[in-house]
PDB file of N, CA and C in Angstrom:
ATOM      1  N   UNK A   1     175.484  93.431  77.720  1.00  0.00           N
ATOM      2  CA  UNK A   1     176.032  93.183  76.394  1.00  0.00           C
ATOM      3  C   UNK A   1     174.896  92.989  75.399  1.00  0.00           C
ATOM      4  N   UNK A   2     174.975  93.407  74.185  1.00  0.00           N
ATOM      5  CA  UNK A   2     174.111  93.150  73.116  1.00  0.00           C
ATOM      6  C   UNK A   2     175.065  92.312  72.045  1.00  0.00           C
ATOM      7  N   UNK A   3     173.937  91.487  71.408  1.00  0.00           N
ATOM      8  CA  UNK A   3     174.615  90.642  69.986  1.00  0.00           C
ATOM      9  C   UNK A   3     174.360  91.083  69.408  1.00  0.00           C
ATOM     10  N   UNK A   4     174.744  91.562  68.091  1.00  0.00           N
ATOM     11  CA  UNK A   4     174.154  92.104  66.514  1.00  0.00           C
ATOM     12  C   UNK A   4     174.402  90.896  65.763  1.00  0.00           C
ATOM     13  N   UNK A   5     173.586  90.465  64.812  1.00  0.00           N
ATOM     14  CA  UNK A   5     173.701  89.834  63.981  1.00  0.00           C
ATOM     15  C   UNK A   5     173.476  90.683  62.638  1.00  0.00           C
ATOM     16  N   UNK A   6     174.535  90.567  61.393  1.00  0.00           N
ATOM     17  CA  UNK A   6     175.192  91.618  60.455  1.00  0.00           C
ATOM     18  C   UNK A   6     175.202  90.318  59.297  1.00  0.00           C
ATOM     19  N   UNK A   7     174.498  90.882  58.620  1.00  0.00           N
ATOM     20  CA  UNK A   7     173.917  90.308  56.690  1.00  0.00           C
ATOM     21  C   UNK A   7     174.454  91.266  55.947  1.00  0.00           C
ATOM     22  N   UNK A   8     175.153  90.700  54.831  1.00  0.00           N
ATOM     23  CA  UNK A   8     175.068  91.233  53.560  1.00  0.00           C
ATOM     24  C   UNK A   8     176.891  92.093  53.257  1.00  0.00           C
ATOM     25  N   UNK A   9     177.946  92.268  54.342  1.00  0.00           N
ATOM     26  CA  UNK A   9     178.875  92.729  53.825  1.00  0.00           C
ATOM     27  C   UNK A   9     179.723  91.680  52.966  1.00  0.00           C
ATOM     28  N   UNK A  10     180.396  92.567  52.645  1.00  0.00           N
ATOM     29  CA  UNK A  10     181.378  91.836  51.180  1.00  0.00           C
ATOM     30  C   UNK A  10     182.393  90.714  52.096  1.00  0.00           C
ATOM     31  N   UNK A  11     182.545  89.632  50.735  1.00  0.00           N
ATOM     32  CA  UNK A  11     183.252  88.260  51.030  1.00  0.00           C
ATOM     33  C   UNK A  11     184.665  88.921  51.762  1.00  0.00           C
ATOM     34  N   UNK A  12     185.209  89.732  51.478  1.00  0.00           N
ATOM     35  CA  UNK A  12     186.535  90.239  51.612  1.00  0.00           C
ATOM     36  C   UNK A  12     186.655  90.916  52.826  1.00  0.00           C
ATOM     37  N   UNK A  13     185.436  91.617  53.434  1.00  0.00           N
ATOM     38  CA  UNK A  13     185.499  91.991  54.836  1.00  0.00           C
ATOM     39  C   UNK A  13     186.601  91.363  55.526  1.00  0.00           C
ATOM     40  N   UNK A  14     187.243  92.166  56.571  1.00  0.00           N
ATOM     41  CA  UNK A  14     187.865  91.141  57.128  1.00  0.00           C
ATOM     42  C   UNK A  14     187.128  91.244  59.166  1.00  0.00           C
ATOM     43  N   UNK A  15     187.364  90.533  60.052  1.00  0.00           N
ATOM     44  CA  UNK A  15     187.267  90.630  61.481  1.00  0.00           C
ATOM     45  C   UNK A  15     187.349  92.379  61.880  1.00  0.00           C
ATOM     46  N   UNK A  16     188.733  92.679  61.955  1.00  0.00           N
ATOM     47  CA  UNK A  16     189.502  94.000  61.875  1.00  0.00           C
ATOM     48  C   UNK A  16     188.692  95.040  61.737  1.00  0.00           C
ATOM     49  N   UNK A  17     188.114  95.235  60.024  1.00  0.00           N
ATOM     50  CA  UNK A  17     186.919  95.779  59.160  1.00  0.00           C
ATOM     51  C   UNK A  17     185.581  95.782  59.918  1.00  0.00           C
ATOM     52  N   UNK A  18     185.031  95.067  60.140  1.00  0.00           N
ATOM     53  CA  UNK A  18     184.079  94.670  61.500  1.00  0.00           C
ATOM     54  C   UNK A  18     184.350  95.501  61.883  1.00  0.00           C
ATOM     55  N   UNK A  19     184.988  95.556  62.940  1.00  0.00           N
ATOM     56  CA  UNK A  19     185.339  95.669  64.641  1.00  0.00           C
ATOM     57  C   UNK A  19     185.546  97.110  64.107  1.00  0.00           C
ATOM     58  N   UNK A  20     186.341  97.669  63.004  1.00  0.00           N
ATOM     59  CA  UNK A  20     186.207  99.131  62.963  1.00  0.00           C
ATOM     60  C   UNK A  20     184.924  99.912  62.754  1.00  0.00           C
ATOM     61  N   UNK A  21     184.262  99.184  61.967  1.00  0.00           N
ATOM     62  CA  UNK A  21     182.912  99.704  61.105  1.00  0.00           C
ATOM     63  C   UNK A  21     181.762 100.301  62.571  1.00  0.00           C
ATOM     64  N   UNK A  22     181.879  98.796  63.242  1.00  0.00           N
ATOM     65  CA  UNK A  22     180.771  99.472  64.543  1.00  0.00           C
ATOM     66  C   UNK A  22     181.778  99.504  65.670  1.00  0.00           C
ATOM     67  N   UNK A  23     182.840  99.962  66.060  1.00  0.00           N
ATOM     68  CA  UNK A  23     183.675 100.732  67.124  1.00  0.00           C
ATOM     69  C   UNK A  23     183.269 102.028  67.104  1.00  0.00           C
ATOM     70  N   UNK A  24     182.804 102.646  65.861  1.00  0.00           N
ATOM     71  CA  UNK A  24     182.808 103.752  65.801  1.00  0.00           C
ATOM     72  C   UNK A  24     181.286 104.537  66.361  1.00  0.00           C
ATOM     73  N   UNK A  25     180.483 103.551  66.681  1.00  0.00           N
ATOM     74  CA  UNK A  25     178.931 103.468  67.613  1.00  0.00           C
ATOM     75  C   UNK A  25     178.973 103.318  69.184  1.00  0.00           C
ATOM     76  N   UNK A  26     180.276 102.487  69.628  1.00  0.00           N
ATOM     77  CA  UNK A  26     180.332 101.830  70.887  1.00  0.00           C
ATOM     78  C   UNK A  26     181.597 101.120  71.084  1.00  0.00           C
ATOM     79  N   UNK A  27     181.699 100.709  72.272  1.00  0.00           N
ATOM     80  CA  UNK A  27     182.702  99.607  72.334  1.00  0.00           C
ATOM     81  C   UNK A  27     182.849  98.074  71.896  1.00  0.00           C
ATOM     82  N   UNK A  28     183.229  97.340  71.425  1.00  0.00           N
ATOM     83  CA  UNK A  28     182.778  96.189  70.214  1.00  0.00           C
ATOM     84  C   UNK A  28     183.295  95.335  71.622  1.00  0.00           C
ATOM     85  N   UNK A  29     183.258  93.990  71.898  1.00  0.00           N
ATOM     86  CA  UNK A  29     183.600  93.188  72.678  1.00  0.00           C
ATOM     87  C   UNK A  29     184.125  91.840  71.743  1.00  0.00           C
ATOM     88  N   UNK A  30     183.546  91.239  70.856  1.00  0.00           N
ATOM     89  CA  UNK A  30     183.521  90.296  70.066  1.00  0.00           C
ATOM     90  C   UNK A  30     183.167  90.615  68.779  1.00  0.00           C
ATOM     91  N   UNK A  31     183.884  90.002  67.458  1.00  0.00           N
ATOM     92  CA  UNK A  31     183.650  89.768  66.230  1.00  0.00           C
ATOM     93  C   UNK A  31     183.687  88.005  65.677  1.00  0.00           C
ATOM     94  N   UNK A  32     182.926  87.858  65.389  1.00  0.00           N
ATOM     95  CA  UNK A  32     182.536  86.804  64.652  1.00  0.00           C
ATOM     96  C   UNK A  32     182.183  87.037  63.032  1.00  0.00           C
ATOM     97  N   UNK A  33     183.349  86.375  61.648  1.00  0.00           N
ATOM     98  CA  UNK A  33     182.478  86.222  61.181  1.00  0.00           C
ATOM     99  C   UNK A  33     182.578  84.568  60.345  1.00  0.00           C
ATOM    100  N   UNK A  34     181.193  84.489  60.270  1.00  0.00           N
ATOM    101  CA  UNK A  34     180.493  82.578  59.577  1.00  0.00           C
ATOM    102  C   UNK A  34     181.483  82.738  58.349  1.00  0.00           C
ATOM    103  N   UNK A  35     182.397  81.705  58.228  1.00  0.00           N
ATOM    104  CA  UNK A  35     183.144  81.024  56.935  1.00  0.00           C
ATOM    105  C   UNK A  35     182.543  79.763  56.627  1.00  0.00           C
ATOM    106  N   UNK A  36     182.556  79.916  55.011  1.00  0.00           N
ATOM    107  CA  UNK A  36     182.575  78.108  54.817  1.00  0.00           C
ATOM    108  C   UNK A  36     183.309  76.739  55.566  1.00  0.00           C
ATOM    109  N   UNK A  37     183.048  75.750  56.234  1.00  0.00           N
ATOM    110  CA  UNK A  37     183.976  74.852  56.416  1.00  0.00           C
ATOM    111  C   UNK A  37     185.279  74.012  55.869  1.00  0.00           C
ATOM    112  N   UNK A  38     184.369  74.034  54.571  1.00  0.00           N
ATOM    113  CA  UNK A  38     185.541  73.701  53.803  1.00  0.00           C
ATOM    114  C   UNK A  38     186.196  74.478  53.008  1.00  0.00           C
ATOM    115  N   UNK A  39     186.092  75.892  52.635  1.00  0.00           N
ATOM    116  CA  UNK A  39     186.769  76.596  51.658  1.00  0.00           C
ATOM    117  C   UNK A  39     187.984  77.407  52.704  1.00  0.00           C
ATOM    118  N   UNK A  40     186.938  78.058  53.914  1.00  0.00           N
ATOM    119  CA  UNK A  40     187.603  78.837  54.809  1.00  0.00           C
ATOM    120  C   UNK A  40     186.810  80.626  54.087  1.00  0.00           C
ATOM    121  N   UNK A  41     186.024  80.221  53.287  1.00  0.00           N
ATOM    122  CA  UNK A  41     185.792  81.767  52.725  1.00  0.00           C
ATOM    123  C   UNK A  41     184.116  81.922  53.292  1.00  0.00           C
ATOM    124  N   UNK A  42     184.440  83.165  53.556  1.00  0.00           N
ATOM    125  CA  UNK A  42     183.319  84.295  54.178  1.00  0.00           C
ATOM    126  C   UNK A  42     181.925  84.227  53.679  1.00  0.00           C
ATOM    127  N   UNK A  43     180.696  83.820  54.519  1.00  0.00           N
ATOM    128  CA  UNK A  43     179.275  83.564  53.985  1.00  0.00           C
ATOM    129  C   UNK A  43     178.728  85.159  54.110  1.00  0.00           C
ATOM    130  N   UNK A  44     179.857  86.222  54.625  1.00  0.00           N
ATOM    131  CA  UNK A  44     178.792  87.418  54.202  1.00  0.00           C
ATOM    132  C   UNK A  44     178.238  87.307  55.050  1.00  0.00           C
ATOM    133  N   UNK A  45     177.949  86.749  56.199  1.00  0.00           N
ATOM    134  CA  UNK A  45     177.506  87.302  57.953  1.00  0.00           C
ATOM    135  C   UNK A  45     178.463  86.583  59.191  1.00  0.00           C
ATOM    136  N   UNK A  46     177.822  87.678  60.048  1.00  0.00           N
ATOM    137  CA  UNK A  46     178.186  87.160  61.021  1.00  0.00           C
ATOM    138  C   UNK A  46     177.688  87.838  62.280  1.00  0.00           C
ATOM    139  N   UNK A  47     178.822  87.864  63.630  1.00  0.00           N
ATOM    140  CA  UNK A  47     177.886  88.435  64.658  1.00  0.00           C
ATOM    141  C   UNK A  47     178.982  89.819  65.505  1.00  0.00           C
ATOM    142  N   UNK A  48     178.438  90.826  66.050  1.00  0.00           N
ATOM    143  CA  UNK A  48     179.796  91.400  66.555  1.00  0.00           C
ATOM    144  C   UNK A  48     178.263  91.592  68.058  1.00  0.00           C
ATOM    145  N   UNK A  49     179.592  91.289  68.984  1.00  0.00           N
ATOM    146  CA  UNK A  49     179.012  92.052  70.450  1.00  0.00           C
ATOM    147  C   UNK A  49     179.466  93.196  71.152  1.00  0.00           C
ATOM    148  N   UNK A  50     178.734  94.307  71.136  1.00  0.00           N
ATOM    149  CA  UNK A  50     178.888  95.445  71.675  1.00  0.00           C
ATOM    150  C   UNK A  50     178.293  95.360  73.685  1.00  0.00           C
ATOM    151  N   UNK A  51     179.382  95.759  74.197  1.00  0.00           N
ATOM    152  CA  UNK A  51     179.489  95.998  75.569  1.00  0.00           C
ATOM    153  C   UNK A  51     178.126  96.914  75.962  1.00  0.00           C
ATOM    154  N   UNK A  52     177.509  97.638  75.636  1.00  0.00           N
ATOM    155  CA  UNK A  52     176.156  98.183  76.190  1.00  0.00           C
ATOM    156  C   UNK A  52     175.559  98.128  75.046  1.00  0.00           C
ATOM    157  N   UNK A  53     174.089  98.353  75.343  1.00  0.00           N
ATOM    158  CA  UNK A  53     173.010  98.513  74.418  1.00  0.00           C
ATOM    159  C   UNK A  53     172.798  99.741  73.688  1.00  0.00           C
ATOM    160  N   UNK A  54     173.383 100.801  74.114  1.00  0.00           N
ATOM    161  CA  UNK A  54     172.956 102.325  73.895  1.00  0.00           C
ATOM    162  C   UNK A  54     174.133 101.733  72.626  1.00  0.00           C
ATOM    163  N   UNK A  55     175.087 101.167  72.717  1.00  0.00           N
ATOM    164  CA  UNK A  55     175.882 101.547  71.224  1.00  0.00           C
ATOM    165  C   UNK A  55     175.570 100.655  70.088  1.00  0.00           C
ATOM    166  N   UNK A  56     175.055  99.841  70.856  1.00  0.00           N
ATOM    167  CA  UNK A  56     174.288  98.870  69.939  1.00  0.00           C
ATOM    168  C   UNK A  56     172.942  99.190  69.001  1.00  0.00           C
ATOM    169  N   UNK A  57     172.376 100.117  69.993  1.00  0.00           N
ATOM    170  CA  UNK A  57     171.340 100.773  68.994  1.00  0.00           C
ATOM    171  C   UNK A  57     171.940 101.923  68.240  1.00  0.00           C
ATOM    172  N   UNK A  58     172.876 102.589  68.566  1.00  0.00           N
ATOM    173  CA  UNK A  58     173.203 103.671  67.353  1.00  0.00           C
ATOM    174  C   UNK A  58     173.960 102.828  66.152  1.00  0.00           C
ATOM    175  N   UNK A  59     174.494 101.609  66.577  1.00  0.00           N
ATOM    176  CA  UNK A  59     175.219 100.785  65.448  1.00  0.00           C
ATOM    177  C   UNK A  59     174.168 100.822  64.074  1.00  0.00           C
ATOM    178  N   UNK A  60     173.098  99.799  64.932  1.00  0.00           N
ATOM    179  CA  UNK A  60     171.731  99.358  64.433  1.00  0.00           C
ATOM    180  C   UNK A  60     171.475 100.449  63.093  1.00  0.00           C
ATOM    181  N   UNK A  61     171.258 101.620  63.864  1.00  0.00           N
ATOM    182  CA  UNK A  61     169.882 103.366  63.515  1.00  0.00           C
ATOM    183  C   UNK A  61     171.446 103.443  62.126  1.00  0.00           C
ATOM    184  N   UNK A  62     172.387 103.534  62.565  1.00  0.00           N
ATOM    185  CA  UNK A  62     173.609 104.159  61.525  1.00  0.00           C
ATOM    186  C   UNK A  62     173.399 103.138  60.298  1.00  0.00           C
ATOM    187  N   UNK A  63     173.768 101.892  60.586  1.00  0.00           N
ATOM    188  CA  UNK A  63     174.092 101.056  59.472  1.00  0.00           C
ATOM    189  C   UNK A  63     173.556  99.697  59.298  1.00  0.00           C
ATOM    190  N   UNK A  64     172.465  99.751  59.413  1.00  0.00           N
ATOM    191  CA  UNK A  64     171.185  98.692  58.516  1.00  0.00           C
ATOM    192  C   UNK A  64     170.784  99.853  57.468  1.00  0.00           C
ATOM    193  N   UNK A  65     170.717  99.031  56.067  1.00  0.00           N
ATOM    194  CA  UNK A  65     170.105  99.720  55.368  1.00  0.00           C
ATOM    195  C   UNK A  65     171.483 100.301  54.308  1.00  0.00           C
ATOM    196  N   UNK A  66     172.459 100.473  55.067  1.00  0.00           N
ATOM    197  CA  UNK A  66     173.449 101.377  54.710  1.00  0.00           C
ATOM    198  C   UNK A  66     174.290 100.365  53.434  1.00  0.00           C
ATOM    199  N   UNK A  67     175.221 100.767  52.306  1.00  0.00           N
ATOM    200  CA  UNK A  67     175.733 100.427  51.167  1.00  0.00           C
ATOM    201  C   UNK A  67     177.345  99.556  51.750  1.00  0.00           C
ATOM    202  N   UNK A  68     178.105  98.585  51.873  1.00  0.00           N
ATOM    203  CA  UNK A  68     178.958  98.730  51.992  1.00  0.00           C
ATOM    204  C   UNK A  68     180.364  97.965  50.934  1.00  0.00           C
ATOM    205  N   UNK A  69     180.700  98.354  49.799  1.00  0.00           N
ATOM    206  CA  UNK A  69     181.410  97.650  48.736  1.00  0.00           C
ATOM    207  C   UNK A  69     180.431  97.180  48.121  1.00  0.00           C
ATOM    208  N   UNK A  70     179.880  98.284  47.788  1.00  0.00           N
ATOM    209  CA  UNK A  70     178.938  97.699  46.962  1.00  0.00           C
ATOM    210  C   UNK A  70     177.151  96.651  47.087  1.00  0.00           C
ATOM    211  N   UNK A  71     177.466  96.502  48.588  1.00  0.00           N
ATOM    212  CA  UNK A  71     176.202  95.879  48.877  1.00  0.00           C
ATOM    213  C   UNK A  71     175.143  96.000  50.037  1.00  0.00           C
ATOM    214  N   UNK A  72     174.031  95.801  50.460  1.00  0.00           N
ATOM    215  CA  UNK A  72     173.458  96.153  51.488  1.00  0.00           C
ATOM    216  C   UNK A  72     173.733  95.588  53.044  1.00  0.00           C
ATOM    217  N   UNK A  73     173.514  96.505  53.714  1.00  0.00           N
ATOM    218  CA  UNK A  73     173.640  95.848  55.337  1.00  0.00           C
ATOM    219  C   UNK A  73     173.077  95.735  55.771  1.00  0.00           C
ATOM    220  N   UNK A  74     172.633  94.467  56.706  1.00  0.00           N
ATOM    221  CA  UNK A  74     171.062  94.260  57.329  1.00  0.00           C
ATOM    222  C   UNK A  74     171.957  94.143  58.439  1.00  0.00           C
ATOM    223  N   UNK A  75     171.519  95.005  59.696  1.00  0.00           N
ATOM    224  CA  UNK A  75     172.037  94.792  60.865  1.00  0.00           C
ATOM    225  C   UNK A  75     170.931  94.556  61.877  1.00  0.00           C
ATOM    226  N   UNK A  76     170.748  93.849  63.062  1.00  0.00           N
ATOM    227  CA  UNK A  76     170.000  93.936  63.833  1.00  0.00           C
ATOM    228  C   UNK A  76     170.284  93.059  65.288  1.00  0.00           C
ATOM    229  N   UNK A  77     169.296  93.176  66.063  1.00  0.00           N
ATOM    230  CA  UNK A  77     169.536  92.355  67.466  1.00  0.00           C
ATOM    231  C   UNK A  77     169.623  90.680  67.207  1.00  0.00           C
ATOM    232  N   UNK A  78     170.612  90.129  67.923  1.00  0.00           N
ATOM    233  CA  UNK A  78     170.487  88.861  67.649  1.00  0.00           C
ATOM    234  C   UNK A  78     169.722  88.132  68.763  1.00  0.00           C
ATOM    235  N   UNK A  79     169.368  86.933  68.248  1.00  0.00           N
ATOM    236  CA  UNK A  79     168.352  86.435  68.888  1.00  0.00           C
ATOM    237  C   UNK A  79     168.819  85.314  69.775  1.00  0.00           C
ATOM    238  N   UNK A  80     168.938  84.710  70.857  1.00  0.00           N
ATOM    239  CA  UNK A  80     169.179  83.740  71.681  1.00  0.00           C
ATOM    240  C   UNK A  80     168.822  82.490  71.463  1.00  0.00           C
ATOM    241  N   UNK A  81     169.283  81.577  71.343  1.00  0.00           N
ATOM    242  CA  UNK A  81     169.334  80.108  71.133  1.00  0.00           C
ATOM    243  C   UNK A  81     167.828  79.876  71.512  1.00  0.00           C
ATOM    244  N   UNK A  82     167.986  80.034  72.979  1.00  0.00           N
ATOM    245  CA  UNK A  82     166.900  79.608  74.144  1.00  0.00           C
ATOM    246  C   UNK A  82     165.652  80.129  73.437  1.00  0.00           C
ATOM    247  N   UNK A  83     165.421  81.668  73.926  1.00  0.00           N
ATOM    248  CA  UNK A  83     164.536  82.351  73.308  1.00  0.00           C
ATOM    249  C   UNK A  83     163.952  81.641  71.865  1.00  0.00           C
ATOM    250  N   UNK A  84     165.168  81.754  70.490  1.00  0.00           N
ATOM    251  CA  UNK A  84     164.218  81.307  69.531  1.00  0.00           C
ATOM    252  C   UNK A  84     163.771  80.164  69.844  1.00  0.00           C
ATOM    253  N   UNK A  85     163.889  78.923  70.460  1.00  0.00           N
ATOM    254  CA  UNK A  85     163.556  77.396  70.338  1.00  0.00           C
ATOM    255  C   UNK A  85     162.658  77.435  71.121  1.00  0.00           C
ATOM    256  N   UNK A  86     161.931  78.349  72.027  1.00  0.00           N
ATOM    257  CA  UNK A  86     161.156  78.603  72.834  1.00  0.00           C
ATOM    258  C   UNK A  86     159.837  78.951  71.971  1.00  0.00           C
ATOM    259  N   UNK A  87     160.240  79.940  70.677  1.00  0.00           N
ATOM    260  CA  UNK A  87     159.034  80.500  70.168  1.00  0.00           C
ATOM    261  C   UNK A  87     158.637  79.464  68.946  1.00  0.00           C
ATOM    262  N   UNK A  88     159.553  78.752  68.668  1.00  0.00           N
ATOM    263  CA  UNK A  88     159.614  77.533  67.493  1.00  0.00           C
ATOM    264  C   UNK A  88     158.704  77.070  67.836  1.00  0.00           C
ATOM    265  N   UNK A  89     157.294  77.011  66.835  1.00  0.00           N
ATOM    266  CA  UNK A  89     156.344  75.620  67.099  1.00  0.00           C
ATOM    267  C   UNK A  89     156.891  74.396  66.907  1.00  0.00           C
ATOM    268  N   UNK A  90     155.921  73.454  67.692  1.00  0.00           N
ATOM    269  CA  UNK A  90     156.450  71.989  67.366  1.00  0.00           C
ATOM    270  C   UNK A  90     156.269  71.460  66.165  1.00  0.00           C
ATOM    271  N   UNK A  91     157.257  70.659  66.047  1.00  0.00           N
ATOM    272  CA  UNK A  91     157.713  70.399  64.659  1.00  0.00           C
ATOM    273  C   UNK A  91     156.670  68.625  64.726  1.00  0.00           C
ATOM    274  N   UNK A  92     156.517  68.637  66.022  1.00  0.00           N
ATOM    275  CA  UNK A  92     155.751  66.856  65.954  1.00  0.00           C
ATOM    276  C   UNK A  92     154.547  66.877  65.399  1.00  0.00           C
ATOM    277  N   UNK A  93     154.268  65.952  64.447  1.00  0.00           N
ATOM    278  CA  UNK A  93     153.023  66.048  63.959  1.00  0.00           C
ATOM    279  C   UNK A  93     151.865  65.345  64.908  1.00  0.00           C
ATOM    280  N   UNK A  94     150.619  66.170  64.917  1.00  0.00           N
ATOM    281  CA  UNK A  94     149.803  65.703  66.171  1.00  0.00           C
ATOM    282  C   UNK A  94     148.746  65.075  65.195  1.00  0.00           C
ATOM    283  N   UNK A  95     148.490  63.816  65.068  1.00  0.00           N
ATOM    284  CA  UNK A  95     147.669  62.591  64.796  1.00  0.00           C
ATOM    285  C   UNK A  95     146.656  62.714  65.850  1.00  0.00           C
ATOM    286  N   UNK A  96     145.213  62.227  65.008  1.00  0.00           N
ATOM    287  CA  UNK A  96     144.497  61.629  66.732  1.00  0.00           C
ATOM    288  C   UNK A  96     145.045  60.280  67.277  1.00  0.00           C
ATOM    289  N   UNK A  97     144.992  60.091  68.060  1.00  0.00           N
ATOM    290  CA  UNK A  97     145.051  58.887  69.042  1.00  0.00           C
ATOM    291  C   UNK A  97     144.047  58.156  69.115  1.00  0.00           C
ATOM    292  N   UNK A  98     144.038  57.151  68.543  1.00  0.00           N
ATOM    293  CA  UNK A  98     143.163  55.859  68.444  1.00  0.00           C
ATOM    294  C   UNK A  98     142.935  55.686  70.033  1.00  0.00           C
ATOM    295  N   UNK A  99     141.575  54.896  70.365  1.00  0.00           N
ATOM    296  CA  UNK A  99     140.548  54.877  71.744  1.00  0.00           C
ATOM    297  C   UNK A  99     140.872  53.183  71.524  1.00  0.00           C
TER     298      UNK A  99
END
């Protein structure tokens, strides 16, 4: 399975819209998309998971970059919890240590 993580479509997108947009690359498994908590309205990303990688990269090559209602699409591989907090420097500030 691959994650895409997807920037920049319109507030009005709906799940459905998703799931059609990159079905048409691969088989979609999951749509996710990020709403406000309290409004319930659409931050304009989210995540869809495609069942192999081969459709995940033609998703990618088709539509990053691409126009949709008016606005741009940043599509790409999403990144793993683990993985990023792994590459995160430490956030502790290193003092010398008094002798």
């Amino acid at each position: 399975m691959a994650k895409l993580f997807i920037v920049g479509f319109p507030k009005d997108l709906s799940q459905i819209g998703l799931l059609e947009l990159f079905s048409i690359h691969g088989t979609v498994n999951t749509v996710t998309i990020v709403t406000d908590q309290q409004t319930g309205e659409s931050k304009c990303y989210g995540f869809v998971t495609m069942t192999d990688s081969a459709g995940a990269s033609r998703a990618i090559a088709a539509l990053n970059g691409s126009q949709l209602g008016g606005r741009q699409l940043s599509v790409r591989l999403a990144e793993e919890k683990k993985q990023a907090q792994q590459q995160a420097p430490s956030k502790r500030p290193r003092w010398p240590r008094s002798k």
